[in-house]
PDB file of N, CA and C in Angstrom:
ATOM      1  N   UNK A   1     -15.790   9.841   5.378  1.00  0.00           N
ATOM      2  CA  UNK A   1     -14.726   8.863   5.531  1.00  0.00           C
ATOM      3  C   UNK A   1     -13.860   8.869   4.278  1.00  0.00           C
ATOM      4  N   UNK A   2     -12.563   8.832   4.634  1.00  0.00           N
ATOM      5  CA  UNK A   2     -11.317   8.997   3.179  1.00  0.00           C
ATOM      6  C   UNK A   2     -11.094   7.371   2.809  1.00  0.00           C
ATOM      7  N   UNK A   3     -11.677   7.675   1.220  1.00  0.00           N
ATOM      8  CA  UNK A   3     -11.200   6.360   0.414  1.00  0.00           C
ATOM      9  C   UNK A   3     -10.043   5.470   0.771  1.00  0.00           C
ATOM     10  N   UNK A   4      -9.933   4.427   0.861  1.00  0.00           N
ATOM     11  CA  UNK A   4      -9.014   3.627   0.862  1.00  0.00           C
ATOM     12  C   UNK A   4      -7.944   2.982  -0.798  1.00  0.00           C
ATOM     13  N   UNK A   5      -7.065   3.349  -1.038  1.00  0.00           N
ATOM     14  CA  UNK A   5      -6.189   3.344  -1.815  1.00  0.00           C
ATOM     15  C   UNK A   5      -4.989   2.231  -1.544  1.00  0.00           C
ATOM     16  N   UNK A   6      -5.028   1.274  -2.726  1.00  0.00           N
ATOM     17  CA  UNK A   6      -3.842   0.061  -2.141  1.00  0.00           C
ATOM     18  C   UNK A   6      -3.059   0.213  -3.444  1.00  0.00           C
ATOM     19  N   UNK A   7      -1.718   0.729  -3.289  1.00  0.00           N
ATOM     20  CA  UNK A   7      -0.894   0.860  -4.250  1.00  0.00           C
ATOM     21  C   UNK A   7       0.065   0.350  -4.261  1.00  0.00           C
ATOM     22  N   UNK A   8       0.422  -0.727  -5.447  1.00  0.00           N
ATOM     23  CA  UNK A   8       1.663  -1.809  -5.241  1.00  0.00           C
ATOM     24  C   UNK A   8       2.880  -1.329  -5.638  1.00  0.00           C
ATOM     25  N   UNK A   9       4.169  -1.423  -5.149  1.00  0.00           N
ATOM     26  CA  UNK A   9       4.846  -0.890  -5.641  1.00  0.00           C
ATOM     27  C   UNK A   9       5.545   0.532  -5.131  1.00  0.00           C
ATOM     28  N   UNK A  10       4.689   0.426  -4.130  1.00  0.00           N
ATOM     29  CA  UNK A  10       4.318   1.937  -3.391  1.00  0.00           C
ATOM     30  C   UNK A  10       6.155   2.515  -2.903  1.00  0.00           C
ATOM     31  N   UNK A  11       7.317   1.583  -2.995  1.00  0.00           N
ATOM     32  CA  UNK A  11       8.575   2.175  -2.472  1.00  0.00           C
ATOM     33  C   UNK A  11       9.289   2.927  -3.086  1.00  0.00           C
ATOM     34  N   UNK A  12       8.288   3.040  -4.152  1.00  0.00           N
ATOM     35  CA  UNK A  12      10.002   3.482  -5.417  1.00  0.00           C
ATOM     36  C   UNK A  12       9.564   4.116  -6.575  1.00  0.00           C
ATOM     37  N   UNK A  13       9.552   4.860  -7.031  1.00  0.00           N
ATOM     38  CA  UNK A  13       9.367   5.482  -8.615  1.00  0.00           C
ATOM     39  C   UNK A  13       7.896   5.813  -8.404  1.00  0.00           C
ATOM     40  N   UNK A  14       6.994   5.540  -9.613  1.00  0.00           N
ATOM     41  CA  UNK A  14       6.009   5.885 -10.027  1.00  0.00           C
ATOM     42  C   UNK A  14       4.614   5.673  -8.505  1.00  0.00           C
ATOM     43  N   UNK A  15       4.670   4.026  -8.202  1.00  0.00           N
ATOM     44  CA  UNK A  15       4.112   3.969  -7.296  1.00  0.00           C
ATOM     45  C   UNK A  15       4.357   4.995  -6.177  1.00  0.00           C
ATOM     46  N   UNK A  16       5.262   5.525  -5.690  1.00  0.00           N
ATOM     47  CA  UNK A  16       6.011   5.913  -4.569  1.00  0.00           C
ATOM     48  C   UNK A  16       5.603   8.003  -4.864  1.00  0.00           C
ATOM     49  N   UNK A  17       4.983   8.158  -5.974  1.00  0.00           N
ATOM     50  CA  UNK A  17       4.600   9.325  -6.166  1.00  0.00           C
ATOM     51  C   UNK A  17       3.179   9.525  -6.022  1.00  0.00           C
ATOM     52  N   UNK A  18       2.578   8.116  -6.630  1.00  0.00           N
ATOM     53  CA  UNK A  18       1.424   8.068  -6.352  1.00  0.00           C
ATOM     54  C   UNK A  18       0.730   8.424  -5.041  1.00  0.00           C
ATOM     55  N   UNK A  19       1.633   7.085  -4.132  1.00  0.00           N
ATOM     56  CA  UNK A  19       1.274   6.998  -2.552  1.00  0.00           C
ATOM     57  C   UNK A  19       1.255   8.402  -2.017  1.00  0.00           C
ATOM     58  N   UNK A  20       2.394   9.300  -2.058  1.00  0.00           N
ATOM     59  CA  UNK A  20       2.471  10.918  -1.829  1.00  0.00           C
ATOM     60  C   UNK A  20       1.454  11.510  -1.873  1.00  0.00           C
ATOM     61  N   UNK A  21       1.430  11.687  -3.661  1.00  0.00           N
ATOM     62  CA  UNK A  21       0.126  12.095  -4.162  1.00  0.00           C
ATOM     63  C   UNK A  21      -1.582  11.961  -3.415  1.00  0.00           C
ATOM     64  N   UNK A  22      -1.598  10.721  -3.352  1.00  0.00           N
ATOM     65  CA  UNK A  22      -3.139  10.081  -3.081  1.00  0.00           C
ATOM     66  C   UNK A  22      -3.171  10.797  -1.347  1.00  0.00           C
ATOM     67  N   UNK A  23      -2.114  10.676  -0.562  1.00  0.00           N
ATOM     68  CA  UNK A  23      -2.034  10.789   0.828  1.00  0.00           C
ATOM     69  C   UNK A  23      -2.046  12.034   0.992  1.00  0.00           C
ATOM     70  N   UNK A  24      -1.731  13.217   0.102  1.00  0.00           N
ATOM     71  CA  UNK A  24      -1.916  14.516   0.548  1.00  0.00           C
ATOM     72  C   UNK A  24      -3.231  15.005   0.322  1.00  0.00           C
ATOM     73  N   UNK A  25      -3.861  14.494  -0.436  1.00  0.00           N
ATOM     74  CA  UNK A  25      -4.926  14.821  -0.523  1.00  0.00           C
ATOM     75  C   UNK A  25      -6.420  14.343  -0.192  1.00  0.00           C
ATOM     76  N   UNK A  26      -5.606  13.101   1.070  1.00  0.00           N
ATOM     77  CA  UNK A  26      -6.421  12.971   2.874  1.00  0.00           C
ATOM     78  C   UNK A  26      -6.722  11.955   1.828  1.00  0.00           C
ATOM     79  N   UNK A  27      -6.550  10.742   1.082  1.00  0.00           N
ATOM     80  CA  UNK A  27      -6.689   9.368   1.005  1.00  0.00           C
ATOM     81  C   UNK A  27      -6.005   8.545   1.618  1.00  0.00           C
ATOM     82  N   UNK A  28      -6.752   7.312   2.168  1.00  0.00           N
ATOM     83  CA  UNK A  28      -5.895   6.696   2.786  1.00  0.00           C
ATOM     84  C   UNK A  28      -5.079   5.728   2.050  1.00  0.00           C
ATOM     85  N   UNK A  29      -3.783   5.752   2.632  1.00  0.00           N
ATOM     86  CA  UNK A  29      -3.383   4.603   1.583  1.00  0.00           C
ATOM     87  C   UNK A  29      -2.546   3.427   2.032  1.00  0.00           C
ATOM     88  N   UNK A  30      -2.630   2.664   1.278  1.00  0.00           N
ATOM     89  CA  UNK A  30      -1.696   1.167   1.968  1.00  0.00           C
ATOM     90  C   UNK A  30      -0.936   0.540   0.666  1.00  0.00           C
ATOM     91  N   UNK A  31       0.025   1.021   1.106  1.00  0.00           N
ATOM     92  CA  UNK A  31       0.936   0.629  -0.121  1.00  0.00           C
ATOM     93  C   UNK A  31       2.065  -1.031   0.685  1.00  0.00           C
ATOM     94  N   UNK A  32       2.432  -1.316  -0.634  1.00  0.00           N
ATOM     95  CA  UNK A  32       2.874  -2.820  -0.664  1.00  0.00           C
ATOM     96  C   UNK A  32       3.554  -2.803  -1.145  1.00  0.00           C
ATOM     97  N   UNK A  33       4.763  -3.130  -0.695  1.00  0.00           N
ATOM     98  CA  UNK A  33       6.035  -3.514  -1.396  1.00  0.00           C
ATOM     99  C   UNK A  33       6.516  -4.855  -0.884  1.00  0.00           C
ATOM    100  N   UNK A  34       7.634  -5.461  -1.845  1.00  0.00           N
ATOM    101  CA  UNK A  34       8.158  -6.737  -1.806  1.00  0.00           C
ATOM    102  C   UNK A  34       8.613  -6.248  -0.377  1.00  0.00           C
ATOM    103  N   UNK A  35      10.067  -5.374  -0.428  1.00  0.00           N
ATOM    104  CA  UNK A  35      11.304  -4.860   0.636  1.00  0.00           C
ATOM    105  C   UNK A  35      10.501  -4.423   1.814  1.00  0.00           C
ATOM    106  N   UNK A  36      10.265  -5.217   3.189  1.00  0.00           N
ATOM    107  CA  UNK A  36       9.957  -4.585   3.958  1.00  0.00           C
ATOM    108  C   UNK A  36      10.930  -3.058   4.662  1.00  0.00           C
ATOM    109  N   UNK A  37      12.163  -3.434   4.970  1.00  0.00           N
ATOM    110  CA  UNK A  37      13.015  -2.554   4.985  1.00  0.00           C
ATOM    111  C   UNK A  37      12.526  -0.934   4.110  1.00  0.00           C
ATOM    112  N   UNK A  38      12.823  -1.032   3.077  1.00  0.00           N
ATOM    113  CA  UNK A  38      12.240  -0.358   2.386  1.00  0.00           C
ATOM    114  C   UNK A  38      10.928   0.510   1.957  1.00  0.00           C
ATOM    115  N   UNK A  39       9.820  -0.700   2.164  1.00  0.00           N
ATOM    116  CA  UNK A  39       8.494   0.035   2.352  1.00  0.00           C
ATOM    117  C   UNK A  39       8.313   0.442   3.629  1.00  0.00           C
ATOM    118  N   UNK A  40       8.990   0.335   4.581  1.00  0.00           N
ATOM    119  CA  UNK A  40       9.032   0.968   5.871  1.00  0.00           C
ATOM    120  C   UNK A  40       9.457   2.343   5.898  1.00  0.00           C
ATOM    121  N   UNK A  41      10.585   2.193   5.443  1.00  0.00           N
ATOM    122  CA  UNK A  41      11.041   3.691   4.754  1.00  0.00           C
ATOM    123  C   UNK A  41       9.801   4.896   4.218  1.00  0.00           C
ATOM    124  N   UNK A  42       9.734   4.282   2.742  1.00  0.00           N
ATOM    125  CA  UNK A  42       8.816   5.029   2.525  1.00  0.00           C
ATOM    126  C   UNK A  42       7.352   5.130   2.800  1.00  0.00           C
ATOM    127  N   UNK A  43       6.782   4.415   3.644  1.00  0.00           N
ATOM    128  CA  UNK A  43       5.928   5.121   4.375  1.00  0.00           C
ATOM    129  C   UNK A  43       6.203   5.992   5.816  1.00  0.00           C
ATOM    130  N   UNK A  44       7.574   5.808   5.956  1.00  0.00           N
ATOM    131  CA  UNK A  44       8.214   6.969   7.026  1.00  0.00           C
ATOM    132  C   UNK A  44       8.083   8.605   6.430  1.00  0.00           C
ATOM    133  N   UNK A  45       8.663   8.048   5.088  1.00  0.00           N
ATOM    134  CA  UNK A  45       8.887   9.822   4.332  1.00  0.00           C
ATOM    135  C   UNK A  45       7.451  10.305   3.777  1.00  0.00           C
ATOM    136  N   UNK A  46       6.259   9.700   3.942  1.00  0.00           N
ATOM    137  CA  UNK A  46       4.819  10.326   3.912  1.00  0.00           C
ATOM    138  C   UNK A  46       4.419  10.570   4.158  1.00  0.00           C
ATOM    139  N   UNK A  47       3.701  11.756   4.396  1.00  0.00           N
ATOM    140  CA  UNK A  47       2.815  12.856   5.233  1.00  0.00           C
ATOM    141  C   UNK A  47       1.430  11.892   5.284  1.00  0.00           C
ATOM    142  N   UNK A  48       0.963  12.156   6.297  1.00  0.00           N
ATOM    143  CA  UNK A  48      -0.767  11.524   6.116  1.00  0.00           C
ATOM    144  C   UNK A  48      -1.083   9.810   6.221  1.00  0.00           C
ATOM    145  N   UNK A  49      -2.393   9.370   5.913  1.00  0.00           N
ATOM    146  CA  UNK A  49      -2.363   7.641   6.640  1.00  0.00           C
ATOM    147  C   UNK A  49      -1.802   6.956   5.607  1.00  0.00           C
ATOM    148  N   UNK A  50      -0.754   6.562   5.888  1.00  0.00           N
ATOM    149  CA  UNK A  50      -0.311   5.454   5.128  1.00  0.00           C
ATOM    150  C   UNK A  50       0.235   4.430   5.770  1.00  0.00           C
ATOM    151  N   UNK A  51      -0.240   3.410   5.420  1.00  0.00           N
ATOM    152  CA  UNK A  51       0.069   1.983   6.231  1.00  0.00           C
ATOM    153  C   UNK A  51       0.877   1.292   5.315  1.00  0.00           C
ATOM    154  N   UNK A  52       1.110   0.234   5.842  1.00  0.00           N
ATOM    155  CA  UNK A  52       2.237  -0.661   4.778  1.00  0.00           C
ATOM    156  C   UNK A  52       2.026  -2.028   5.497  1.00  0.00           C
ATOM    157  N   UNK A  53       2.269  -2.633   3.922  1.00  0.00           N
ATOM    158  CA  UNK A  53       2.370  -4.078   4.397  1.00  0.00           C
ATOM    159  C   UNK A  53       2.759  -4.807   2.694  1.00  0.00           C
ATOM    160  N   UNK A  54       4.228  -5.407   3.901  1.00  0.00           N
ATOM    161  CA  UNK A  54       5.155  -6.173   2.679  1.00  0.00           C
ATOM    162  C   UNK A  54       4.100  -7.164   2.075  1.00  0.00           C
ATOM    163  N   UNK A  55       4.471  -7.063   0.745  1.00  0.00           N
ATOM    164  CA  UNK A  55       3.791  -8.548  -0.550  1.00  0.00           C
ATOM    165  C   UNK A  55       4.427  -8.598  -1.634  1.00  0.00           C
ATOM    166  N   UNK A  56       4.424  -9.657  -2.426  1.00  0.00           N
ATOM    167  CA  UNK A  56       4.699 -10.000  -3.052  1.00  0.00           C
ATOM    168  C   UNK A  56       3.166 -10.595  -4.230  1.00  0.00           C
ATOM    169  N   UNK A  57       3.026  -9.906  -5.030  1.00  0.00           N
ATOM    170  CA  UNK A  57       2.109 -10.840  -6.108  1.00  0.00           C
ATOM    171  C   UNK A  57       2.490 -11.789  -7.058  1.00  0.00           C
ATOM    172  N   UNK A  58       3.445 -12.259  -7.017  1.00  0.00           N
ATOM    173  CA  UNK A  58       4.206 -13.100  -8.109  1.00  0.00           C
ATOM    174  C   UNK A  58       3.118 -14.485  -8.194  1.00  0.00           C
ATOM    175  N   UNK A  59       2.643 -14.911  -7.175  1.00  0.00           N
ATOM    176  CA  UNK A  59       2.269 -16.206  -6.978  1.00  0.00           C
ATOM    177  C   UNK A  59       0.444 -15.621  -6.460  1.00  0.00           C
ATOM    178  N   UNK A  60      -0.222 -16.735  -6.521  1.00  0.00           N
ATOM    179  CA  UNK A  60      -1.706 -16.580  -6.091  1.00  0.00           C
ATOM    180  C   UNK A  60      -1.212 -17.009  -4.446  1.00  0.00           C
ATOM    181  N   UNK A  61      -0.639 -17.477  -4.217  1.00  0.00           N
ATOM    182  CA  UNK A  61      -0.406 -18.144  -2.869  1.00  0.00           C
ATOM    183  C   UNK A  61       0.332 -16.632  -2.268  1.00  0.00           C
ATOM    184  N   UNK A  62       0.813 -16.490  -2.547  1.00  0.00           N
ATOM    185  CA  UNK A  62       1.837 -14.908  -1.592  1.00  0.00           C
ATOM    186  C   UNK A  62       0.541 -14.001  -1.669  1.00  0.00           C
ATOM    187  N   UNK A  63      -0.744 -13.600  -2.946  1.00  0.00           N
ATOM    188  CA  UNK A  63      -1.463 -12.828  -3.002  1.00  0.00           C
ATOM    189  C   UNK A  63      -2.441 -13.098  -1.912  1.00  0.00           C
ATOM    190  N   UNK A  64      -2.504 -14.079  -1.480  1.00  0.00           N
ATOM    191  CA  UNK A  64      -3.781 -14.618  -0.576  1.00  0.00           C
ATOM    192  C   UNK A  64      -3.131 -14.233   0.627  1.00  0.00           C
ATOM    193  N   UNK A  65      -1.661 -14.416   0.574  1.00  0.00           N
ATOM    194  CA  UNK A  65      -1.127 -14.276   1.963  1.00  0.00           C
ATOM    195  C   UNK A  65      -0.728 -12.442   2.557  1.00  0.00           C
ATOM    196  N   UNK A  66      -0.825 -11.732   1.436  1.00  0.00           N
ATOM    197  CA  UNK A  66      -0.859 -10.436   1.286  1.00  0.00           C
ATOM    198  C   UNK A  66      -2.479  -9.776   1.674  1.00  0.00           C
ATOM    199  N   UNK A  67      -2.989 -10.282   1.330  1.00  0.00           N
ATOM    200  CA  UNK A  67      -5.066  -9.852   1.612  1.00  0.00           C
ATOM    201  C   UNK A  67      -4.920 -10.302   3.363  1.00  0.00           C
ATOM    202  N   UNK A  68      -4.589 -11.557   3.583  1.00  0.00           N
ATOM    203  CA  UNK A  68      -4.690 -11.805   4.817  1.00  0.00           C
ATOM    204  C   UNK A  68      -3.622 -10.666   5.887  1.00  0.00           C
ATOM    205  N   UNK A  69      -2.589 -10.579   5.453  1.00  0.00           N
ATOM    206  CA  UNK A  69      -1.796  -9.548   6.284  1.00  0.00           C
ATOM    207  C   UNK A  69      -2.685  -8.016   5.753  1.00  0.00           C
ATOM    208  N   UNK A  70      -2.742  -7.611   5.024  1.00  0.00           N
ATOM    209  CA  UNK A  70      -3.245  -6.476   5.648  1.00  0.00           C
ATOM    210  C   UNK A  70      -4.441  -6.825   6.033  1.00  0.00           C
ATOM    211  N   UNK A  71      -5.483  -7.526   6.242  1.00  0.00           N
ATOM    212  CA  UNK A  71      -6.696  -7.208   7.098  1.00  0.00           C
ATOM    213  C   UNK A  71      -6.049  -7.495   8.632  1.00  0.00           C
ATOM    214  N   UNK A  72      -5.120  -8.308   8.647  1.00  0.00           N
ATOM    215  CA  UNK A  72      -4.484  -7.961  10.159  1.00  0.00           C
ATOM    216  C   UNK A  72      -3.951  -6.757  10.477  1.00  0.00           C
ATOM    217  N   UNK A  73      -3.317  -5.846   9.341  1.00  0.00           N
ATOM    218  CA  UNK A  73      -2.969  -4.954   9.752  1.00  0.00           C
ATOM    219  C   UNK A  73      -4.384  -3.695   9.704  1.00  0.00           C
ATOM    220  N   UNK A  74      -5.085  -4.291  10.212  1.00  0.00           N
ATOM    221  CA  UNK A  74      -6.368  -3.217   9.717  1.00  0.00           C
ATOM    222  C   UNK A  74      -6.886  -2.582   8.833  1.00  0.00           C
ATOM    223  N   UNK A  75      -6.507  -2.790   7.926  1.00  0.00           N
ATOM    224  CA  UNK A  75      -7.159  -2.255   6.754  1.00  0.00           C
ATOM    225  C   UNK A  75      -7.418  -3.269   6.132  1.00  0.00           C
ATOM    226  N   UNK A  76      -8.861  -2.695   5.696  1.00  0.00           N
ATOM    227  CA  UNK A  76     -10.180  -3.737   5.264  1.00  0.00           C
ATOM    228  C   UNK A  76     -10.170  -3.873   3.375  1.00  0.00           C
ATOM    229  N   UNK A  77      -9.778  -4.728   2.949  1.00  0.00           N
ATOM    230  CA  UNK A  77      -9.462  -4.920   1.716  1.00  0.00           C
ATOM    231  C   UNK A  77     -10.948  -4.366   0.653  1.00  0.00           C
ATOM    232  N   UNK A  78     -12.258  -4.601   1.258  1.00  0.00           N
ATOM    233  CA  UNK A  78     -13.156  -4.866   0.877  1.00  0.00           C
ATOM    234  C   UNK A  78     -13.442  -2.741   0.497  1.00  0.00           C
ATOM    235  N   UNK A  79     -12.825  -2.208   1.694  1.00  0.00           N
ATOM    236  CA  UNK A  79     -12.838  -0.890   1.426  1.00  0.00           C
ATOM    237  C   UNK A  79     -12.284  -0.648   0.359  1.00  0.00           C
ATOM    238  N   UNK A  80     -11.556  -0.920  -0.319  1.00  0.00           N
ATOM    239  CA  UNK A  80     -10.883  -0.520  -0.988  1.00  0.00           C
ATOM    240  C   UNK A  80     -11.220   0.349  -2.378  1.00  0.00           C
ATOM    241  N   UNK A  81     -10.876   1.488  -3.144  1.00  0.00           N
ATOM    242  CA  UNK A  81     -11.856   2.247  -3.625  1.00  0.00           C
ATOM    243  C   UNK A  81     -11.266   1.559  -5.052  1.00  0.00           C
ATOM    244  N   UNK A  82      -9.728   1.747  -4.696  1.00  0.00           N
ATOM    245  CA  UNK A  82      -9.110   1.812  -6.117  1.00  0.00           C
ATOM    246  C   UNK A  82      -7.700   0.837  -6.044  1.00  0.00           C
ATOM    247  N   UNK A  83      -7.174   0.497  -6.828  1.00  0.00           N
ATOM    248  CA  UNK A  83      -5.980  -0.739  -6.795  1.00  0.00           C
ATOM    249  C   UNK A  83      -5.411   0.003  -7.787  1.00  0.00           C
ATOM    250  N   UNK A  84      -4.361   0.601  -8.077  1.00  0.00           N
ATOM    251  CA  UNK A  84      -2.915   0.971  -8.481  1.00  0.00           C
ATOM    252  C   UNK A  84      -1.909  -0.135  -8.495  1.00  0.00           C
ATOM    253  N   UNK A  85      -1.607  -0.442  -9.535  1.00  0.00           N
ATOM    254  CA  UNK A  85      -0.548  -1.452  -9.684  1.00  0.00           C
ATOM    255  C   UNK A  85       0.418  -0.748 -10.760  1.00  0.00           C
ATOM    256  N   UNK A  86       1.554   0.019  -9.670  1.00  0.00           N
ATOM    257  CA  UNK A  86       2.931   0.174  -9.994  1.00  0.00           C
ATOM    258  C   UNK A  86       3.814  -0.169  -9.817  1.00  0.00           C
ATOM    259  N   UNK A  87       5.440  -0.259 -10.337  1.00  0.00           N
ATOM    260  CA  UNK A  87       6.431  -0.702 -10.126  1.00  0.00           C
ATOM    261  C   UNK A  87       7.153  -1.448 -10.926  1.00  0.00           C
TER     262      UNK A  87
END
């Protein structure tokens, strides 16, 4: 089973090489960005599993509400191998 990878930041620059990176080489990944628009995007332009789901960490309250959306979006937080915080 391929690690699960949650990388913040995942639309743009550094994060957004990462997500590439981690996904070609059959990790799964779920990257988070503020811009849904945007992180939609770039998990369009990624080869391999990458899921998305808009957040915001600014606040403990948006972070709680970010854990709860992606376990709706299926991916299991608890999997998680590694946390990348770029952007």
């Amino acid at each position: 089973m391929a690690s699960t990878v949650v990388v913040t930041g995942g639309n743009r620059g550094i994060g957004y090489a990462v997500c590439e990176r981690l996904a070609g080489e059959g990790f799964k990944v779920l990257l988070v960005a503020r811009d849904p628009e945007r992180g939609a995007r770039a998990v369009a332009s990624i080869e391999g599993d990458v899921g998305f789901v808009a957040g915001d960490l600014t606040t403990i309250a948006s972070v709680r509400r970010l854990a709860r959306d992606a376990e709706l979006a299926g991916r299991v937080w608890k999997e998680a191998e590694a946390l990348t915080s770029a952007g």
